[in-house]
Protein backbone atom coordinates (compact mmCIF):
# COMPACT_ATOMS: atom_id res chain seq x y z
CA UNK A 1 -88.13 -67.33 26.56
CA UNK A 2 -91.91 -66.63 26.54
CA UNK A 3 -93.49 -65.01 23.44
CA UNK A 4 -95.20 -62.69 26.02
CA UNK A 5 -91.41 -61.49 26.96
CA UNK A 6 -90.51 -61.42 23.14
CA UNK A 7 -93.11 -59.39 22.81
CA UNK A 8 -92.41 -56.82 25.42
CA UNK A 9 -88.40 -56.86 24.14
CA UNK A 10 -89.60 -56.40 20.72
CA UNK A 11 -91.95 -52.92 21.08
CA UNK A 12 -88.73 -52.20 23.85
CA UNK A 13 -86.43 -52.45 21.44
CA UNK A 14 -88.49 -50.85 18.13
CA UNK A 15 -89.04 -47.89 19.80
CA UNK A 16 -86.24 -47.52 21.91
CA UNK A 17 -87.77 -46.45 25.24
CA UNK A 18 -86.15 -47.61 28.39
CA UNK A 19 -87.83 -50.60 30.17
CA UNK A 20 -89.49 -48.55 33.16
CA UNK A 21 -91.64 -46.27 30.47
CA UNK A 22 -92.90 -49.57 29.21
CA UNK A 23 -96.21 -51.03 30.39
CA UNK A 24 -99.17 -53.05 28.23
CA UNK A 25 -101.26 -50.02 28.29
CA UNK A 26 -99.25 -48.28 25.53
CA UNK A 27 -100.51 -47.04 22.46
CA UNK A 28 -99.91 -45.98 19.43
CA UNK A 29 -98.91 -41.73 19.40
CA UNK A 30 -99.68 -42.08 23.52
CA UNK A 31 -95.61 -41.67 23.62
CA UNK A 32 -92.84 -39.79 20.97
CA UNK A 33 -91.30 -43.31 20.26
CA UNK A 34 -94.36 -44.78 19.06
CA UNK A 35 -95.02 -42.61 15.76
CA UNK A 36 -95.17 -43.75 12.28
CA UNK A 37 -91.66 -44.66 11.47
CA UNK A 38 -91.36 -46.52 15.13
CA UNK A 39 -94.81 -48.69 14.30
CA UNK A 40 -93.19 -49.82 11.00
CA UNK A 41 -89.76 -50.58 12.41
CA UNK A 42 -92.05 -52.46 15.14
CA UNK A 43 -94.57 -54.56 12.79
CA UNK A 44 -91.23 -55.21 10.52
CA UNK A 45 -89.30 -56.57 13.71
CA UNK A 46 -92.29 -58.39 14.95
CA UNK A 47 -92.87 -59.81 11.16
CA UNK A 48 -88.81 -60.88 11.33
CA UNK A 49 -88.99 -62.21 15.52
CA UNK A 50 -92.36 -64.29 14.91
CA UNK A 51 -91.45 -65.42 11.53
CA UNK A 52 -94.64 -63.96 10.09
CA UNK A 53 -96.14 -61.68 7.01
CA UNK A 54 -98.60 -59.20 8.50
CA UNK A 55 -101.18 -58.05 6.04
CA UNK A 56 -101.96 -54.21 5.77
CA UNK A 57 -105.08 -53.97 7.92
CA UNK A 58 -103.53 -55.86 10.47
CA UNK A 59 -100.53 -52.73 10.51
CA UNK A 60 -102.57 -50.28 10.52
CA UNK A 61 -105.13 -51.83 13.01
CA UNK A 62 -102.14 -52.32 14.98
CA UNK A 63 -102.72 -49.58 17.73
CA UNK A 64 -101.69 -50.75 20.70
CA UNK A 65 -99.92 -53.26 22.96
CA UNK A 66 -103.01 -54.93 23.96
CA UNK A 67 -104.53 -55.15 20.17
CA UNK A 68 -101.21 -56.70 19.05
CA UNK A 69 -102.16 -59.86 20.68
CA UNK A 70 -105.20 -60.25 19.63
CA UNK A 71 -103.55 -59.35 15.97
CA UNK A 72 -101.08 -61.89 16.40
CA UNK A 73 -103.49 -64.62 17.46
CA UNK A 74 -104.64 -64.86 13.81
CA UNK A 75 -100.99 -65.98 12.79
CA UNK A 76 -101.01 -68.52 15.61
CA UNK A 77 -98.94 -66.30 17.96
CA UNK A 78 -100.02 -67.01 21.12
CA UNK A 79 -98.68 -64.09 23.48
């Protein structure tokens, strides 16, 4: 499986939406799911699927779909 798919099944899963409210323009508090206890259950599953330790800045930059790749580029996650 892609990384790009992980991705998308990770912030799926994290904050339990159903797979047609999904698309890569989200953003953080643009939906209910996405508030602060569904960003840290998504940076800790994305820390646990990638196999990687984000640092703080990178969490709390962390503000929407689209940023999160470029975030994850710096720990050689290429989405």
């Amino acid at each position: 499986m892609s990384n790009k798919k992980i991705y998308q099944e990770v912030f799926i899963d994290s904050l339990g939406i159903n797979k047609t409210k999904f698309n890569e323009d989200l953003k953080y508090q643009a939906i209910d799911e996405w508030d602060s206890i569904g960003h840290m259950t998504l940076m800790s599953n994305l820390e646990e699927k990638f196999k990687i330790s984000l640092e703080t800045d990178d969490i709390v930059n962390f503000d929407s779909f689209k940023k999160g790749i470029n975030i994850l580029k710096k720990y050689e996650v290429e989405i």
